[in-house]
Protein backbone atom coordinates (compact mmCIF):
# COMPACT_ATOMS: atom_id res chain seq x y z
CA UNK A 1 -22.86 -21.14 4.49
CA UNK A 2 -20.71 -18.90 7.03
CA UNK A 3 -16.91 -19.57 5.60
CA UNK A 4 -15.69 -18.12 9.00
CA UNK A 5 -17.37 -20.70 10.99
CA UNK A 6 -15.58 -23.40 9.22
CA UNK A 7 -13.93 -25.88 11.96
CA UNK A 8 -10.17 -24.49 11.28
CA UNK A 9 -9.14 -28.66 10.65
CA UNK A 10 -10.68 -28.17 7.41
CA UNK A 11 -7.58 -26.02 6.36
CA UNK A 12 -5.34 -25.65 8.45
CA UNK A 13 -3.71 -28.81 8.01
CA UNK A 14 -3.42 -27.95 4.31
CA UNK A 15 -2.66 -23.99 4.79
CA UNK A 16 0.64 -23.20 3.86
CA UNK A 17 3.86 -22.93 7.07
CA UNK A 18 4.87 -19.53 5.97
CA UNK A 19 1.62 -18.16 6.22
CA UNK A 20 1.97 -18.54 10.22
CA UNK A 21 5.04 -16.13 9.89
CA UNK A 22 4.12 -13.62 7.28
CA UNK A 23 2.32 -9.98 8.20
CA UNK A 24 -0.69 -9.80 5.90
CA UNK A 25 -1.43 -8.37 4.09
CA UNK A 26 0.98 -9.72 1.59
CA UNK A 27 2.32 -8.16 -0.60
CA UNK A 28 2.11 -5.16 1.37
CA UNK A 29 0.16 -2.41 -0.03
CA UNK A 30 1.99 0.62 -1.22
CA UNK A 31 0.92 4.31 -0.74
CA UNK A 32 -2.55 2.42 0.33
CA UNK A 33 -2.99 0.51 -3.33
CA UNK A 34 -2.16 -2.72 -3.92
CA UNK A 35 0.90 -4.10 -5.60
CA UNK A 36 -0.41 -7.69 -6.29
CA UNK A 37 -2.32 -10.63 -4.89
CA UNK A 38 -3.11 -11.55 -1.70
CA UNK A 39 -1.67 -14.43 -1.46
CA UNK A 40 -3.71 -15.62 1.66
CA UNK A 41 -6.85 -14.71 0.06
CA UNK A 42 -5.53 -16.49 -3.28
CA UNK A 43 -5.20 -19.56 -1.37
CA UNK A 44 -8.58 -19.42 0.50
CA UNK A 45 -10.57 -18.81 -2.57
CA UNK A 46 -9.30 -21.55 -4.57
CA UNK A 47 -9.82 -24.01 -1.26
CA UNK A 48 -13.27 -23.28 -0.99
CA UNK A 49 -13.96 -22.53 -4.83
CA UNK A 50 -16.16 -24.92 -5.40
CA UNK A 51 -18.81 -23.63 -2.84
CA UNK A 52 -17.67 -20.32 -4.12
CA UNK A 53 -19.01 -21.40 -7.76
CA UNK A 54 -22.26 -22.37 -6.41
CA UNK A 55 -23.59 -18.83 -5.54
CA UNK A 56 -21.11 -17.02 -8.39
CA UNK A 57 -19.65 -16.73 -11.58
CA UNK A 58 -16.14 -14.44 -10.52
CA UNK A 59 -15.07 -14.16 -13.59
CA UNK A 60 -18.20 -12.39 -14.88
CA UNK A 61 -18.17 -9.95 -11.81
CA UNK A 62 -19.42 -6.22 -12.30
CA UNK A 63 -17.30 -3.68 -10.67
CA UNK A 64 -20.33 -2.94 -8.20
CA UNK A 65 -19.90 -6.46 -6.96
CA UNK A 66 -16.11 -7.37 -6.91
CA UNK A 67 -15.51 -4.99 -3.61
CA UNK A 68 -16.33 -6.02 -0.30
CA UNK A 69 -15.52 -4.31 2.66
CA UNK A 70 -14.86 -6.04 6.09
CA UNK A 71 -14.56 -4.57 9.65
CA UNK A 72 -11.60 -6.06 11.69
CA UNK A 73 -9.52 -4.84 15.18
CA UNK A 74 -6.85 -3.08 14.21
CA UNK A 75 -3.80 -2.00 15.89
CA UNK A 76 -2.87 1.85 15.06
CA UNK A 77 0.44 4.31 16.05
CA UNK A 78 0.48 8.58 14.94
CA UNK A 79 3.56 9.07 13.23
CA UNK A 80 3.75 11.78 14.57
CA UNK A 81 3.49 11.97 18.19
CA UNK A 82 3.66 8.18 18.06
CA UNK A 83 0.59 7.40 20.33
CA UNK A 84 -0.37 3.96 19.88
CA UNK A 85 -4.25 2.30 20.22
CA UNK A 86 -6.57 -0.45 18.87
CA UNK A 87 -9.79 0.03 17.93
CA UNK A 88 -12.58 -2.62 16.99
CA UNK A 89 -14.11 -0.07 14.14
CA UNK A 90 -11.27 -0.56 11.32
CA UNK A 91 -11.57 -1.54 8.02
CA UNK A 92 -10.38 -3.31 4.89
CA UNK A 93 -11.62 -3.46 1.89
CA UNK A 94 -11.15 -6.82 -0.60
CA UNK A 95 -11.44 -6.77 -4.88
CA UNK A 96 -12.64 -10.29 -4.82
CA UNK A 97 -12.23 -10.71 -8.63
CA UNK A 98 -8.86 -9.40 -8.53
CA UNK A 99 -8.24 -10.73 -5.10
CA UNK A 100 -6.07 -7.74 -3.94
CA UNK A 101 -6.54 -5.95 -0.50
CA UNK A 102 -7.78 -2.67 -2.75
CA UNK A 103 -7.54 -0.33 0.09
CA UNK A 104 -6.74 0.36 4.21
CA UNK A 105 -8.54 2.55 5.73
CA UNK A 106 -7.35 4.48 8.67
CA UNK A 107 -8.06 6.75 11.94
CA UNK A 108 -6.81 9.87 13.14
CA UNK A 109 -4.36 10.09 16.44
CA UNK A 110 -6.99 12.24 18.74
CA UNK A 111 -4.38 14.25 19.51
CA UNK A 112 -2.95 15.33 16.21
CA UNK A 113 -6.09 14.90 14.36
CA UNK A 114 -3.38 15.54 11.44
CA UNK A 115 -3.58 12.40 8.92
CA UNK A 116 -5.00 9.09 8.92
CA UNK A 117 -2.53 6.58 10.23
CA UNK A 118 -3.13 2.76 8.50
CA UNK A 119 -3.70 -0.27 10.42
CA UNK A 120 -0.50 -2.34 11.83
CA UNK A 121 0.24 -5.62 9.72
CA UNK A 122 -1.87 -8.52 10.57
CA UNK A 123 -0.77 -12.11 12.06
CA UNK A 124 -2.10 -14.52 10.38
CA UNK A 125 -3.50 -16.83 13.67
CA UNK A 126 -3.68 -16.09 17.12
CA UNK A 127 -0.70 -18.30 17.41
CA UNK A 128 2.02 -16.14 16.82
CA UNK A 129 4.32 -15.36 19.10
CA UNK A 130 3.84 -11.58 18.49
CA UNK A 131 0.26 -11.90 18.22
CA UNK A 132 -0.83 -8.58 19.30
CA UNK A 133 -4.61 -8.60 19.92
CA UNK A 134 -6.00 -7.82 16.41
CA UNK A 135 -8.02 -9.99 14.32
CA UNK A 136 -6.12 -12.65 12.58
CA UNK A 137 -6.05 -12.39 8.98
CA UNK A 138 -7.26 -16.10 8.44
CA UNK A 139 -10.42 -14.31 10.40
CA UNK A 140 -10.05 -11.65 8.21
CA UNK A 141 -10.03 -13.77 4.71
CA UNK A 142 -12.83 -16.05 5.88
CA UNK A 143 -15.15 -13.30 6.82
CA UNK A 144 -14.32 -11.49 3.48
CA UNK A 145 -15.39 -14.36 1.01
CA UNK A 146 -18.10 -14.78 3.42
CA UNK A 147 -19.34 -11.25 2.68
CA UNK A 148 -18.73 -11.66 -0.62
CA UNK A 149 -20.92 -14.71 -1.20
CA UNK A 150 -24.05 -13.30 0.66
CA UNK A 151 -23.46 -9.96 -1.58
CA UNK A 152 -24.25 -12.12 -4.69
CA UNK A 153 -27.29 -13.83 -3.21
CA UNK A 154 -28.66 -10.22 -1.87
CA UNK A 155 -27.14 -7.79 -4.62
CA UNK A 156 -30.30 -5.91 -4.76
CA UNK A 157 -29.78 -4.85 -1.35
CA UNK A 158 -26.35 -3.37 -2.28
CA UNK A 159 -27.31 -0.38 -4.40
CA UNK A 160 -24.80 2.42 -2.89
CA UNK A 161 -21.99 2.64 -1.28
CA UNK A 162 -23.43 2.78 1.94
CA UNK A 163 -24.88 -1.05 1.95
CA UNK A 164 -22.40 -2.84 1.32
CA UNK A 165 -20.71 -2.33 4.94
CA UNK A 166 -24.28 -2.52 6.46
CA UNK A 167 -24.22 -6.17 6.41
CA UNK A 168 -21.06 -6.70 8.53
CA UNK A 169 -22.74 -5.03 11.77
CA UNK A 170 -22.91 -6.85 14.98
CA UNK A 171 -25.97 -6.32 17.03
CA UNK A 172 -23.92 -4.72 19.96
CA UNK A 173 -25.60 -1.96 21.76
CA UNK A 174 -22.36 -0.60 23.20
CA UNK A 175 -20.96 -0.37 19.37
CA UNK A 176 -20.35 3.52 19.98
CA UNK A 177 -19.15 3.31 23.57
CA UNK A 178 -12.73 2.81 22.50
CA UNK A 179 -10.44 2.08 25.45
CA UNK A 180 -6.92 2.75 24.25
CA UNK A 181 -5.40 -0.50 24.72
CA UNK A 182 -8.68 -2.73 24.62
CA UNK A 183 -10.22 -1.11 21.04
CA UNK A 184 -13.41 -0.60 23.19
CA UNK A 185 -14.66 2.55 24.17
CA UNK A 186 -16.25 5.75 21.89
CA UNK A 187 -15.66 5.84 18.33
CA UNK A 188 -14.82 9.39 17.27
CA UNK A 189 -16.59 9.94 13.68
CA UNK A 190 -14.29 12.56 12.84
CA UNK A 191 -11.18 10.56 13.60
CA UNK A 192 -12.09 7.62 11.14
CA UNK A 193 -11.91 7.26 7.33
CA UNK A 194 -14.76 4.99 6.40
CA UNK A 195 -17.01 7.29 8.67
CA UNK A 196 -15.82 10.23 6.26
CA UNK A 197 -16.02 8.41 3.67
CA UNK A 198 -19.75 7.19 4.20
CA UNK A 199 -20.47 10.39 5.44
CA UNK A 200 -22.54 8.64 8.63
CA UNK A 201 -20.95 6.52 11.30
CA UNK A 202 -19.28 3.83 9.78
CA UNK A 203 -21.63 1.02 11.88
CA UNK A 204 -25.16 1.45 12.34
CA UNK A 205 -26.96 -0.27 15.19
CA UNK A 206 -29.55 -3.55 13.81
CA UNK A 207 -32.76 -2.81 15.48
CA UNK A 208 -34.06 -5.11 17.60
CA UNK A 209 -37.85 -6.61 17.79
């Protein structure tokens, strides 16, 4: 079952008002690490829990399996020489047991190169009146227990810390080819922190038949 493909009338009606006017995540995460629960993520879990139960016990969750990682457009500014861009290669990554936003990962300016600036805050729907081009985080949520579903009913295929970002890949031949103020274009390697941290470009092309 795709959670992401839900029609949004199965919870938006119930979702709560403020979540239209918070930046997610929330609570923020300080010094990258988080400081409690999502509360968006709370919410969406225990909406679609029962579907949840039918594929896994959370509870019971290894620490191999609680983590899922989930590429979004994100919105980035250098502190330093305070160059802004998007770029459709960012990434979050979810503790589904604990359901915290574990960890940002960032890019480099590629003019400073000097430190990994974090993501902007997210809007929660493409509604708000400051929505600024990045994937909502009710997009963001959805796609996450999504991800974390299919990792239970394929955990062999997760053995290292490689797969488990393998599965979130669009089949787009132009993944490599980013425009500042678009998110498209090249994707420097050295610039981003999941690539470093994988050691390998951070999205690997599906092959076709």
């Amino acid at each position: 079952m795709e959670y992401h493909e839900y029609e949004e009338e199965e919870f938006e009606e119930n979702v709560p008002h403020k979540f239209y006017e918070t930046k997610w995540p929330h609570p923020k995460l300080r010094k990258n690490r988080p400081t409690g629960k999502d509360e968006a993520l709370v919410w969406f879990m225990e909406f679609y829990q029962d579907d949840i139960a039918q594929h896994v016990d959370v509870k019971k969750l290894n620490k191999r399996n609680r983590f899922v990682r989930v590429k979004v457009r994100g919105k980035f500014r250098c502190h330093q020489c305070k160059k802004g861009w998007k770029s459709n290669m960012a990434w979050l990554s979810f503790d589904m047991k604990s359901q915290e936003v574990s960890r940002m990962y960032g890019q480099k300016c590629n003019n400073c190169k000097n430190f990994y600036s974090k993501p902007f805050p997210f809007f929660y729907s493409e509604h708000h009146r400051k929505f600024d081009g990045t994937t909502p985080w009710r997009d963001i949520i959805t796609k996450a227990i999504d991800l974390f579903v299919k990792k239970q009913a394929h955990s062999t295929d997760f053995n290292d810390r490689e797969d488990d970002v393998a599965e979130d890949v669009e089949a787009d031949e132009n993944w490599n080819t980013v425009i500042e103020d678009s998110g498209e274009g090249p994707h420097d390697t050295e610039l981003c922190q999941m690539c470093q941290y994988l050691r390998r470009p951070c999205v690997r092309q599906r092959k076709r038949n």
